[in-house]
C-alpha atoms as a PDB file:
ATOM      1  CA  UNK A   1       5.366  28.506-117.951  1.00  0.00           C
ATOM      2  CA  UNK A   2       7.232  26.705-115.461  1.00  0.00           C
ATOM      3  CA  UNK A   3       6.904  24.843-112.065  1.00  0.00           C
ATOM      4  CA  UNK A   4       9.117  28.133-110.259  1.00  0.00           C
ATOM      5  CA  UNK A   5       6.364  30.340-110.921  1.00  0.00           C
ATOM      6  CA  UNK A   6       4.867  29.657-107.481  1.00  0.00           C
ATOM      7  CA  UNK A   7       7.548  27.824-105.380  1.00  0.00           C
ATOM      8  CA  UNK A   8       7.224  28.109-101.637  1.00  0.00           C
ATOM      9  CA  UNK A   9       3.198  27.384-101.924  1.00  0.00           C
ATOM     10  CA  UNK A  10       2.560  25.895 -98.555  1.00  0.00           C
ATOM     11  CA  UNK A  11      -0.637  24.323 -97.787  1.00  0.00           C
ATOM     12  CA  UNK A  12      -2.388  26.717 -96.278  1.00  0.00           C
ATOM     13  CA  UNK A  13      -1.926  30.540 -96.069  1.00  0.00           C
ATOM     14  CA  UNK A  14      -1.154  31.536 -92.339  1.00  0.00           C
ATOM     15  CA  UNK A  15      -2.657  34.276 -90.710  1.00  0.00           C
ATOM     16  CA  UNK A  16      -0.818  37.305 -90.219  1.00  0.00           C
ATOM     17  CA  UNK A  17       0.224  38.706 -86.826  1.00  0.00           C
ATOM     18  CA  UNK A  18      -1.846  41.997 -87.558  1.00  0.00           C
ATOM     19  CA  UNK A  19      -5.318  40.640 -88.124  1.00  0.00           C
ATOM     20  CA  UNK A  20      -7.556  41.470 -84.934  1.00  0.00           C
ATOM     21  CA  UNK A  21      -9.570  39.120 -82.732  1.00  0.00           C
ATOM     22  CA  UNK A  22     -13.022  40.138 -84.781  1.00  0.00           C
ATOM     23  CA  UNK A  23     -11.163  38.841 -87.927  1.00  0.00           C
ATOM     24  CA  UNK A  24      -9.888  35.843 -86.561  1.00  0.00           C
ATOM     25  CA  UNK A  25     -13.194  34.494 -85.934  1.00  0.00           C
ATOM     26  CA  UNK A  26     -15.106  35.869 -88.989  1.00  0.00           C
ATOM     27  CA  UNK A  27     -17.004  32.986 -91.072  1.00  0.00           C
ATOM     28  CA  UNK A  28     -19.104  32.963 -94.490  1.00  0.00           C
ATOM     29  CA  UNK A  29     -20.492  29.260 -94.056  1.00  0.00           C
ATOM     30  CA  UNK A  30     -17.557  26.681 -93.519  1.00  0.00           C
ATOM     31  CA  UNK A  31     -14.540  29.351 -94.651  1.00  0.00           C
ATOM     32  CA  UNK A  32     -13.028  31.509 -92.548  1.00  0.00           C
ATOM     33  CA  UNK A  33     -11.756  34.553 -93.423  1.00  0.00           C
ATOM     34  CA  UNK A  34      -7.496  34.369 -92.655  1.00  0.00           C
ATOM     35  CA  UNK A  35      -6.317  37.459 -94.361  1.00  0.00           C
ATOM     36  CA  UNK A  36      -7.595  40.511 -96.554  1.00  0.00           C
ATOM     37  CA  UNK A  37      -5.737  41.054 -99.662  1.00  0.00           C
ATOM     38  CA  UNK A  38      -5.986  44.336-101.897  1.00  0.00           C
ATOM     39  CA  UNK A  39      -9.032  45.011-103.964  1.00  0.00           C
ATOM     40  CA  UNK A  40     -10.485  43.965-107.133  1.00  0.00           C
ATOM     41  CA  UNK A  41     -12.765  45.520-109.162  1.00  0.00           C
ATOM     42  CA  UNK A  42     -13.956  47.415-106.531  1.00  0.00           C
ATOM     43  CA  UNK A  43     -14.425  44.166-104.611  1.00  0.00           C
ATOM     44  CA  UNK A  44     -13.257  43.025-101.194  1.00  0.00           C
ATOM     45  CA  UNK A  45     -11.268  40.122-101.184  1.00  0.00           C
ATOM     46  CA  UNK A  46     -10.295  37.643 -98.756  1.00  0.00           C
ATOM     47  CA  UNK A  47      -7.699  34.577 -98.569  1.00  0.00           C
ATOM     48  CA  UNK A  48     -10.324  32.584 -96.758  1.00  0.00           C
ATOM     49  CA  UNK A  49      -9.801  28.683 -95.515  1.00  0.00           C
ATOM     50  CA  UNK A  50     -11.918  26.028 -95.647  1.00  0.00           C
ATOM     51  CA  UNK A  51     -11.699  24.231 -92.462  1.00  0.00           C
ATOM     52  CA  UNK A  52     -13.546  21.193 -93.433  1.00  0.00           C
ATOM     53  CA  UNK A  53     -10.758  19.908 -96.579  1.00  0.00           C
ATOM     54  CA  UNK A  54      -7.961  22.231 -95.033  1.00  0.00           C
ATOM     55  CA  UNK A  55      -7.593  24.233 -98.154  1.00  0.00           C
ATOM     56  CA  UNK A  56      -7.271  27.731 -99.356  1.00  0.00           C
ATOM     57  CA  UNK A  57      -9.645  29.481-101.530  1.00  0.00           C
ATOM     58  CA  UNK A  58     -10.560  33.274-102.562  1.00  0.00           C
ATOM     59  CA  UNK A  59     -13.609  35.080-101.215  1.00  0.00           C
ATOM     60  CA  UNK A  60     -14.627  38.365-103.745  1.00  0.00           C
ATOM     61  CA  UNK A  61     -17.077  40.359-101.704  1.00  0.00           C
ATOM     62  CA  UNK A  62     -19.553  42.766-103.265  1.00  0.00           C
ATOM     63  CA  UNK A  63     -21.058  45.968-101.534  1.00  0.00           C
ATOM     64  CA  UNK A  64     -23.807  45.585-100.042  1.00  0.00           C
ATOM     65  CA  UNK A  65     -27.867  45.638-101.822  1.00  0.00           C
ATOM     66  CA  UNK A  66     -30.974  46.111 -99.987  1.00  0.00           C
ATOM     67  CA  UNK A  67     -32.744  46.272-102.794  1.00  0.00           C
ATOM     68  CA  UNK A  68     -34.959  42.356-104.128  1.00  0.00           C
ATOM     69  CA  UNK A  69     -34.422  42.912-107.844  1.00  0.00           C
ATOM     70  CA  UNK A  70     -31.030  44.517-107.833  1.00  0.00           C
ATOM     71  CA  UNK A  71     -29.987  41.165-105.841  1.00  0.00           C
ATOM     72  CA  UNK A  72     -31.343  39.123-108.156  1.00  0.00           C
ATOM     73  CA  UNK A  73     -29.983  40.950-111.219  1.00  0.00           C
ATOM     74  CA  UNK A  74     -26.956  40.638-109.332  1.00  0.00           C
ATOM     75  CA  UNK A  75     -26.781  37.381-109.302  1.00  0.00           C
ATOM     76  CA  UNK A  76     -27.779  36.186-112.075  1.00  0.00           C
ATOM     77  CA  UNK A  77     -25.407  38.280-113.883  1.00  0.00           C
ATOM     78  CA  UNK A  78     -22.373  36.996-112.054  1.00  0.00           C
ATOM     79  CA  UNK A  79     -23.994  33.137-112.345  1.00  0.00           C
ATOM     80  CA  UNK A  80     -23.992  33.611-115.674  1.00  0.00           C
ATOM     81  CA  UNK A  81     -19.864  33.935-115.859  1.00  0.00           C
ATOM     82  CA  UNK A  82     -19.738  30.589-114.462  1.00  0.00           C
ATOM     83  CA  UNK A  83     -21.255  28.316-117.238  1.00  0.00           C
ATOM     84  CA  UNK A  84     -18.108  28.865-118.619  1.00  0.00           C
ATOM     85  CA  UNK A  85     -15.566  26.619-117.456  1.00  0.00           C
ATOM     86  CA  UNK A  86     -12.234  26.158-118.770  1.00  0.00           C
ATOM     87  CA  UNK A  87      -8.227  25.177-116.796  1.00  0.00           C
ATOM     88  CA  UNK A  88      -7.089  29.190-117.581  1.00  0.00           C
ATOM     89  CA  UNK A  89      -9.959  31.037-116.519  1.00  0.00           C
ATOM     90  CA  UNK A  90     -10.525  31.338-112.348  1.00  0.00           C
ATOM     91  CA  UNK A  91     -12.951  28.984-111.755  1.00  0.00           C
ATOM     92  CA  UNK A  92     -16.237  29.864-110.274  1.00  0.00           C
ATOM     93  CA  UNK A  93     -16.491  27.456-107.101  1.00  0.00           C
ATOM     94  CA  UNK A  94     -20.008  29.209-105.402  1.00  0.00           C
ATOM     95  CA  UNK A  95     -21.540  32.446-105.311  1.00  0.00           C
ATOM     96  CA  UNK A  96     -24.498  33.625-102.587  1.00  0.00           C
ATOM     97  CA  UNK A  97     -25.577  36.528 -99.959  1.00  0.00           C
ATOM     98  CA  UNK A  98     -23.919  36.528 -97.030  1.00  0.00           C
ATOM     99  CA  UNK A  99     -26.382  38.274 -93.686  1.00  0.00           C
ATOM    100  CA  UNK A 100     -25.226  42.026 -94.740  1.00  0.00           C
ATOM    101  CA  UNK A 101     -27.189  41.141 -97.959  1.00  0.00           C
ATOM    102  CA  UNK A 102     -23.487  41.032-100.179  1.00  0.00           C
ATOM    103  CA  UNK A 103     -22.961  38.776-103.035  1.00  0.00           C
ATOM    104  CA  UNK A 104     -20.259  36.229-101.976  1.00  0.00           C
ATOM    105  CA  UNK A 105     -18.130  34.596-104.356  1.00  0.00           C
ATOM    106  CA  UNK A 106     -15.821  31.576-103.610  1.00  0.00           C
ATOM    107  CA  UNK A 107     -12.937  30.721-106.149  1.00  0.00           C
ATOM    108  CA  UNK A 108      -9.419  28.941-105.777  1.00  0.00           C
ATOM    109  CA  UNK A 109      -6.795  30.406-104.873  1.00  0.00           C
ATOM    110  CA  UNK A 110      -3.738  30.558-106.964  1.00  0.00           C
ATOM    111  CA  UNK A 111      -1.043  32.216-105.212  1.00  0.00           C
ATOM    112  CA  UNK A 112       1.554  31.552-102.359  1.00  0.00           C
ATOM    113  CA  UNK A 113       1.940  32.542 -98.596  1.00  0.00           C
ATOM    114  CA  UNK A 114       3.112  35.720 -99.646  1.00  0.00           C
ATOM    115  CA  UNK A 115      -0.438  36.237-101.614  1.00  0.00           C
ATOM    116  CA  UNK A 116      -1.325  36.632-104.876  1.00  0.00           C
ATOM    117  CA  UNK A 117       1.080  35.651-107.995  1.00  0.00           C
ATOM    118  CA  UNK A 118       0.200  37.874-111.260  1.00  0.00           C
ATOM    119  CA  UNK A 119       1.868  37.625-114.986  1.00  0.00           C
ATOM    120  CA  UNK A 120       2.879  41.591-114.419  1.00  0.00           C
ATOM    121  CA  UNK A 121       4.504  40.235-111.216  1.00  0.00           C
ATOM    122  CA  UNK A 122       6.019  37.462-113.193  1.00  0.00           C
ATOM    123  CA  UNK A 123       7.666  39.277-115.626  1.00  0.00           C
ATOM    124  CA  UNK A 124       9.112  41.770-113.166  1.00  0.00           C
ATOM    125  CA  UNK A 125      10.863  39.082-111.441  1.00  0.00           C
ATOM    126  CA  UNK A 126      12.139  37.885-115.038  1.00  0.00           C
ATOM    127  CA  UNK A 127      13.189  40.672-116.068  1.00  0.00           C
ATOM    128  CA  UNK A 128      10.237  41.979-118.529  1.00  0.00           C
ATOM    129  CA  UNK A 129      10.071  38.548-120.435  1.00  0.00           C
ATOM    130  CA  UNK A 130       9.894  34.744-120.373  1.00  0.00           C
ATOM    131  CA  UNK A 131      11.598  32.078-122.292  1.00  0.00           C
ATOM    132  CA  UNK A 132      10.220  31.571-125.732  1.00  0.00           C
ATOM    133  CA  UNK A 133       8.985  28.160-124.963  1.00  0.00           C
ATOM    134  CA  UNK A 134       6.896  29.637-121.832  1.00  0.00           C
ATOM    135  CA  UNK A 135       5.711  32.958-123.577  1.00  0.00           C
ATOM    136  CA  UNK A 136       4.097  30.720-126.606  1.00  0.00           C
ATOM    137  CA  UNK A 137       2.453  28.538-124.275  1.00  0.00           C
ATOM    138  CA  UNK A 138       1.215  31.053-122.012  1.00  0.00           C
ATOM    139  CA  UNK A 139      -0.149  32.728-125.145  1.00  0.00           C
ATOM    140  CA  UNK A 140      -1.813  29.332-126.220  1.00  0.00           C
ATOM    141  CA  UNK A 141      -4.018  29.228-123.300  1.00  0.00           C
ATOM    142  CA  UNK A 142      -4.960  32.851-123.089  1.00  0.00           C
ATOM    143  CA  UNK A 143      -6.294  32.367-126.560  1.00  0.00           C
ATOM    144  CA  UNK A 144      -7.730  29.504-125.436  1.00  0.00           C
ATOM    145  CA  UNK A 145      -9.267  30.896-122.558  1.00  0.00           C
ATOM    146  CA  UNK A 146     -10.615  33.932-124.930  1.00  0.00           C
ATOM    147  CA  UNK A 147     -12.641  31.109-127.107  1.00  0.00           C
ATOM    148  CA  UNK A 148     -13.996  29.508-124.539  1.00  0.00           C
ATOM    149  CA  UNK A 149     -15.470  32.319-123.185  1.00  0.00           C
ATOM    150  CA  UNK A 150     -16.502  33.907-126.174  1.00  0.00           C
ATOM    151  CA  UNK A 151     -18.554  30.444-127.852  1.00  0.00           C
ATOM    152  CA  UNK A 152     -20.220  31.171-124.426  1.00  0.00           C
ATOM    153  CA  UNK A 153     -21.312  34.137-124.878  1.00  0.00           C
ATOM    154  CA  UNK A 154     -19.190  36.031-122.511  1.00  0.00           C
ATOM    155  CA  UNK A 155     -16.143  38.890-123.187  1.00  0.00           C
ATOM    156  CA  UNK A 156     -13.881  40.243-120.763  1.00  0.00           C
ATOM    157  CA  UNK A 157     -12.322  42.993-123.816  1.00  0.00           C
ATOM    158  CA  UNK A 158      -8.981  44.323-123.418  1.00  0.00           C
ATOM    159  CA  UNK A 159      -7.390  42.109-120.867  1.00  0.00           C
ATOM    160  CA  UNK A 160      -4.015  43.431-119.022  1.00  0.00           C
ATOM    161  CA  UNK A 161      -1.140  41.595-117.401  1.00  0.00           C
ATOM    162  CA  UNK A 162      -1.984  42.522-113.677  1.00  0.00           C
ATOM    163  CA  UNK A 163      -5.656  40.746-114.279  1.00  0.00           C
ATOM    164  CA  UNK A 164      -3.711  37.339-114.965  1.00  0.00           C
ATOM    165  CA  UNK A 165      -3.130  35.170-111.594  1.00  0.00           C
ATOM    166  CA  UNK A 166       0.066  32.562-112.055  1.00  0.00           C
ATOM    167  CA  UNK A 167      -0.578  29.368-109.983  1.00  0.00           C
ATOM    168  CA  UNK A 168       2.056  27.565-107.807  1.00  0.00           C
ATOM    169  CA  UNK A 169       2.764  24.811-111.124  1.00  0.00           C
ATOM    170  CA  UNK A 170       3.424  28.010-113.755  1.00  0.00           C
ATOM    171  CA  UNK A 171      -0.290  28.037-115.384  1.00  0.00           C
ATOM    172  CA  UNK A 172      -2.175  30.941-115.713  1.00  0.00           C
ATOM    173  CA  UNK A 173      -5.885  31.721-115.386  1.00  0.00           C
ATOM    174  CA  UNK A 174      -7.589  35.085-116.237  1.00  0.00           C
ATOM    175  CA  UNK A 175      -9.471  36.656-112.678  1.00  0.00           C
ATOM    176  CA  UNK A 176     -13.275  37.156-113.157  1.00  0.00           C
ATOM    177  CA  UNK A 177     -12.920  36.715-116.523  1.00  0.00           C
ATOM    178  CA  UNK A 178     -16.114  39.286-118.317  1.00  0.00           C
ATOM    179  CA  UNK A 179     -16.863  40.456-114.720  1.00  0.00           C
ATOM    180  CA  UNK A 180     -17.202  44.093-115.558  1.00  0.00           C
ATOM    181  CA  UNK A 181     -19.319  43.816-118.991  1.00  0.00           C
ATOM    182  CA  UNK A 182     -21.348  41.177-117.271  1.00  0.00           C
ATOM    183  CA  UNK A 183     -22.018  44.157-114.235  1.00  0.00           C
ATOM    184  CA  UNK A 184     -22.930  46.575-116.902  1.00  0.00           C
ATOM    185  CA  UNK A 185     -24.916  44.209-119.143  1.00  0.00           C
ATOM    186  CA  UNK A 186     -23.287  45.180-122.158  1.00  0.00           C
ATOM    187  CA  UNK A 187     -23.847  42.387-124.722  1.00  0.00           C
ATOM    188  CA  UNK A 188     -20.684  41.036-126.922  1.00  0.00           C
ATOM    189  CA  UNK A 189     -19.605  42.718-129.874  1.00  0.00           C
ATOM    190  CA  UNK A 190     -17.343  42.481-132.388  1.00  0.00           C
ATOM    191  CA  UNK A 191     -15.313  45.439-131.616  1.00  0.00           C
ATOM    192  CA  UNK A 192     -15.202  44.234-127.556  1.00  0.00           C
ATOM    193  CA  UNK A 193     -14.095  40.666-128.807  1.00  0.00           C
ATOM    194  CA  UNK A 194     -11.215  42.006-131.186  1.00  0.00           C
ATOM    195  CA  UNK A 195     -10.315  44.297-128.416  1.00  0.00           C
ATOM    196  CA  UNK A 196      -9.596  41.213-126.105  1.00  0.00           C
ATOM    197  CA  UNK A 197      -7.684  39.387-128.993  1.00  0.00           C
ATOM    198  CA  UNK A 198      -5.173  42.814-129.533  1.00  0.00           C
ATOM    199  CA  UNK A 199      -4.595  42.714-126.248  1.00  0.00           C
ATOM    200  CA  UNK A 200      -3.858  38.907-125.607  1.00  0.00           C
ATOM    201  CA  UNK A 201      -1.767  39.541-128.847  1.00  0.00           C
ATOM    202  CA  UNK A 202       0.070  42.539-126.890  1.00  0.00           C
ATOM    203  CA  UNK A 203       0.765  40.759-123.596  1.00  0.00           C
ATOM    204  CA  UNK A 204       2.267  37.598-126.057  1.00  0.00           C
ATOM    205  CA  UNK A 205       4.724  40.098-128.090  1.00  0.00           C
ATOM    206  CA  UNK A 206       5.816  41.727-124.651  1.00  0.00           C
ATOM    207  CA  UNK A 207       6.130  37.937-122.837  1.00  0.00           C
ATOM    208  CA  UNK A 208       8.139  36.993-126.037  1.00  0.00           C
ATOM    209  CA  UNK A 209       9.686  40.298-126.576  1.00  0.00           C
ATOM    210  CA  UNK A 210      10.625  42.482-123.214  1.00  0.00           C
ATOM    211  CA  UNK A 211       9.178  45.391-124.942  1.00  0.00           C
ATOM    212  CA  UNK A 212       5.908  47.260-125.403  1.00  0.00           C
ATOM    213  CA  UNK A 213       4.582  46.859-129.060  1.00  0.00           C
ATOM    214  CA  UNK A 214       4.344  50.356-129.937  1.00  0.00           C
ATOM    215  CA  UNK A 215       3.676  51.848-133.376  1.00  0.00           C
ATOM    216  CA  UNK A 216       7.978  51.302-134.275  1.00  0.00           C
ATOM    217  CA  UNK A 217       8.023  47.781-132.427  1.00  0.00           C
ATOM    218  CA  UNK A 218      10.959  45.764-133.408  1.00  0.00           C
ATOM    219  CA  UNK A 219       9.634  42.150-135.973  1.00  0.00           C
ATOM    220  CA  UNK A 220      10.396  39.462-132.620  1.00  0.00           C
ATOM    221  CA  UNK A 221      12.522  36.943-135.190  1.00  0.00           C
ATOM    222  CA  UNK A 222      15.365  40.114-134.661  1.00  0.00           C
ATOM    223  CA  UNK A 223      15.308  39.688-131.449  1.00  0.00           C
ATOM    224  CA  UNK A 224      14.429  36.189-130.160  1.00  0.00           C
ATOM    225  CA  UNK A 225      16.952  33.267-131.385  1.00  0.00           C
ATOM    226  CA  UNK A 226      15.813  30.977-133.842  1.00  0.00           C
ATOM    227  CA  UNK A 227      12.221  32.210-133.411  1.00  0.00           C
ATOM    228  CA  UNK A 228      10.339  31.155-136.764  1.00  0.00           C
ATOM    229  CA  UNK A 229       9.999  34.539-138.790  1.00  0.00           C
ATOM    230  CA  UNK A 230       5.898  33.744-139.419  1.00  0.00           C
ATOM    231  CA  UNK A 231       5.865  34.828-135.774  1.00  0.00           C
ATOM    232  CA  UNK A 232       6.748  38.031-136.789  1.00  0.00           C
ATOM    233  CA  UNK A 233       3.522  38.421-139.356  1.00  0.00           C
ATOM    234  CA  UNK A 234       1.293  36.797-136.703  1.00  0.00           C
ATOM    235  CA  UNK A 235       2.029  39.418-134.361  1.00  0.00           C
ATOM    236  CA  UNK A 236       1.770  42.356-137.181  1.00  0.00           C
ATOM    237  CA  UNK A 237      -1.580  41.207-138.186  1.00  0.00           C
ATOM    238  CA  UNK A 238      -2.416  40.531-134.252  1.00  0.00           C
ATOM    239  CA  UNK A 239      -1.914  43.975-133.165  1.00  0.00           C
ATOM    240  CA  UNK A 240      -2.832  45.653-136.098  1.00  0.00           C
ATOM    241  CA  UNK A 241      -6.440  47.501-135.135  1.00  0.00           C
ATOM    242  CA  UNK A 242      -8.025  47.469-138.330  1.00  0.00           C
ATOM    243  CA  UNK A 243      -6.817  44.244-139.901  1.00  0.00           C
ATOM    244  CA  UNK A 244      -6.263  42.311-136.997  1.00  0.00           C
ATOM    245  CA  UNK A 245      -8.428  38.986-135.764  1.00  0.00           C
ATOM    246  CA  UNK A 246     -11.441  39.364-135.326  1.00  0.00           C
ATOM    247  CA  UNK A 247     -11.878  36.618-132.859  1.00  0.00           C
ATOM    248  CA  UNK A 248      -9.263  34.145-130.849  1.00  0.00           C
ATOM    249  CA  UNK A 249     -10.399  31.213-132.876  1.00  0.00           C
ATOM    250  CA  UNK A 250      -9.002  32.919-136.123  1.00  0.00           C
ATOM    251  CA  UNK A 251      -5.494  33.857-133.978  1.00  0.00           C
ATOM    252  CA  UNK A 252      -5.222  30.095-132.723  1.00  0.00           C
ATOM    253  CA  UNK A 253      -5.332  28.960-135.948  1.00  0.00           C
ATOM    254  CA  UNK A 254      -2.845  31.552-137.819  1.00  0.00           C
ATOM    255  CA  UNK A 255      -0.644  30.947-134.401  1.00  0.00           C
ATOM    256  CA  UNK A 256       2.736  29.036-135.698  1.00  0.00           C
ATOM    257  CA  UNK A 257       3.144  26.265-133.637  1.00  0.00           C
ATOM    258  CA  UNK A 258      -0.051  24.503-135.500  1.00  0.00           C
ATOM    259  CA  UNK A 259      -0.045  22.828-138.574  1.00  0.00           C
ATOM    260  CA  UNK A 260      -2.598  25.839-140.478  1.00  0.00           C
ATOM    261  CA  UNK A 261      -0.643  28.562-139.549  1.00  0.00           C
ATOM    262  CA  UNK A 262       1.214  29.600-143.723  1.00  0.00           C
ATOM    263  CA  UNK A 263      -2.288  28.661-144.600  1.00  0.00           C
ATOM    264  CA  UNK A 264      -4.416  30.813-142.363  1.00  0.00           C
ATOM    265  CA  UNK A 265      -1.848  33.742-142.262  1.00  0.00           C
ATOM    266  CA  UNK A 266      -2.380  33.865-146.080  1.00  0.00           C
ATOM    267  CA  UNK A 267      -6.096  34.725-145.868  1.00  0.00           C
ATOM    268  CA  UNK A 268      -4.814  38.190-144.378  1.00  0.00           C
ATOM    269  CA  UNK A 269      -3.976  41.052-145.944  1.00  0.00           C
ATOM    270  CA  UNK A 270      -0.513  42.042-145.731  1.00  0.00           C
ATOM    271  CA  UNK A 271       0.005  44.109-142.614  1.00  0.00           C
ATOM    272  CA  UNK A 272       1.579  47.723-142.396  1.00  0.00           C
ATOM    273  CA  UNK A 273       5.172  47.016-142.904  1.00  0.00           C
ATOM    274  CA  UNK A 274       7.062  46.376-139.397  1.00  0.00           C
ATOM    275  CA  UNK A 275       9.728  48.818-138.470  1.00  0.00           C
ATOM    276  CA  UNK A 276      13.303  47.261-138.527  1.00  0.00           C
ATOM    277  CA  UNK A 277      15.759  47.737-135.924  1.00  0.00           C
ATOM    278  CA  UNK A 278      18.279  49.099-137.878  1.00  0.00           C
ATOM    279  CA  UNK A 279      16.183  51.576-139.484  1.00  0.00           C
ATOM    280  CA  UNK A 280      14.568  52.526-136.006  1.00  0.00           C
ATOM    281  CA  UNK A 281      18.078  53.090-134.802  1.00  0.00           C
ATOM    282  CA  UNK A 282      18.790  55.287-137.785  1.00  0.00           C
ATOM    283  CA  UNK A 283      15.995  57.027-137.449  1.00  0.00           C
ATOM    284  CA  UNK A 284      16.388  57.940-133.603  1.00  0.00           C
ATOM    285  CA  UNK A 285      20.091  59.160-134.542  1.00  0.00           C
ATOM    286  CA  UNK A 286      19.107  61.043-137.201  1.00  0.00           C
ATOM    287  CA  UNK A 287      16.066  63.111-135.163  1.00  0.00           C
ATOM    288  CA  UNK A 288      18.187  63.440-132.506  1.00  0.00           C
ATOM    289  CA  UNK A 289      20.496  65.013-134.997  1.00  0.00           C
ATOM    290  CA  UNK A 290      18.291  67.249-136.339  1.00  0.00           C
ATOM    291  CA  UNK A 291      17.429  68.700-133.051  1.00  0.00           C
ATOM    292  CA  UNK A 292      21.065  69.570-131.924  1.00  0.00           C
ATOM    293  CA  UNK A 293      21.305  71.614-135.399  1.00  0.00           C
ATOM    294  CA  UNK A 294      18.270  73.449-134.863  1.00  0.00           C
END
């Protein structure tokens, strides 16, 4: 990723001409609340500022519970998230009730004046895809980020572009990473964890690619320039759903830019065979064929 991602990051987010009096002066401890952005999760959040260090942070704000146990159960499911701490997953800062009795949770704040940056609004702006060099490394850390969380105990499962906040420098870092599973107390699994590796697999073909790996995706050495063709078996057994990794440990180390990738690639079993571009052309012409005579 590059240092473009977030240029025009000023400071401090100002507050917009629309936001009332009320607003202007609402506080949870030393922030103050400068401007609601759209919902996460089903959570508020707010761009708030902290006017002690003059910085910018992210206030997630969850409904409100009357209810002793529920509170703590709460909390201590959302605490749990932040033993975890890693440079691409949002970091965590504080968490507590605010006097409506609604979990509060502080985090940085990624984005620009404009608000938030994601990697879906990323690769709009570059037209569906990054350069190589940017798409590999951006699939590095989201890998990265998956083991971390995973050795501690904590899965987010299938993980989509829009859920993936792009800082002002070009790094990413996944939003309330395991945030939903943690709410419903669902414990890891295998299937969750694979699920979360597919789809970090997915988001890497379609950085690397412009295209949506669908069941007659295109092998990416066809497409991308000098791209080193054991990319194009890491991604078949990546996205494969019954054959794929099982974890992001085994993906990092089958990934091609590190020194065990012919070795670990070989402990798979050969993939379903990709579909070739030629061949996918062919076979569009010749359905499209068949049609016009029938």
């Amino acid at each position: 990723m590059t240092d473009d991602a977030g240029e025009g990051q000023v400071k401090r987010v100002q507050e917009t001409d629309c936001m009332g009096t009320q607003n202007r002066q609402s506080y949870f401890g030393p922030y103050r609340l400068v401007r609601q952005e759209s919902s996460v999760h089903g959570l508020d959040r707010w761009i708030v500022l902290d006017e002690q260090c003059n910085t910018n942070h992210v206030l997630y704000r969850f409904a409100a519970s009357h209810d002793i146990a529920d509170r703590r159960r709460l909390f201590g499911s959302v605490h749990a998230l932040s033993r975890v701490n890693h440079p691409h997953l949002l970091k965590l800062e504080s968490l507590s009730f605010d006097d409506h009795n609604r979990l509060c949770v502080i985090t940085p704040y990624t984005g620009n004046q404009d608000g938030f940056v994601t990697l879906e609004d990323l690769l709009i702006q570059r037209d569906a895809k990054l350069e190589p060099v940017e798409a590999i490394r951006c699939l590095a850390h989201l890998l990265e980020a998956s083991q971390a969380s995973t050795d501690g105990n904590i899965v987010h499962g299938s993980l989509a572009t829009d859920e993936i906040l792009v800082d002002r420098r070009g790094s990413v870092q996944v939003e309330l990473h395991g945030l939903t599973n943690a709410l419903a107390h669902r414990d890891p699994s295998a299937d969750l964890i694979a699920d979360e590796v597919r789809s970090i697999v997915r988001i890497g073909y379609l950085m690397l690619v412009g295209l949506e790996p669908g069941a007659e995706r295109v092998a990416p050495s066809r497409l991308v320039r000098k791209l080193d063709r054991l990319w194009d078996r890491w991604f078949a057994i990546g996205l494969d759903p019954v054959d794929g990794f099982s974890n992001a440990a085994q993906a990092l180390r089958a990934l091609p830019i590190n020194e065990t990738a012919s070795e670990a690639l070989a402990e798979h079993p050969s993939p379903r065979p990709q579909v070739q571009l030629g061949s996918m052309f062919r076979r569009k012409f010749r359905t499209a064929s068949e049609r016009s005579r029938s």
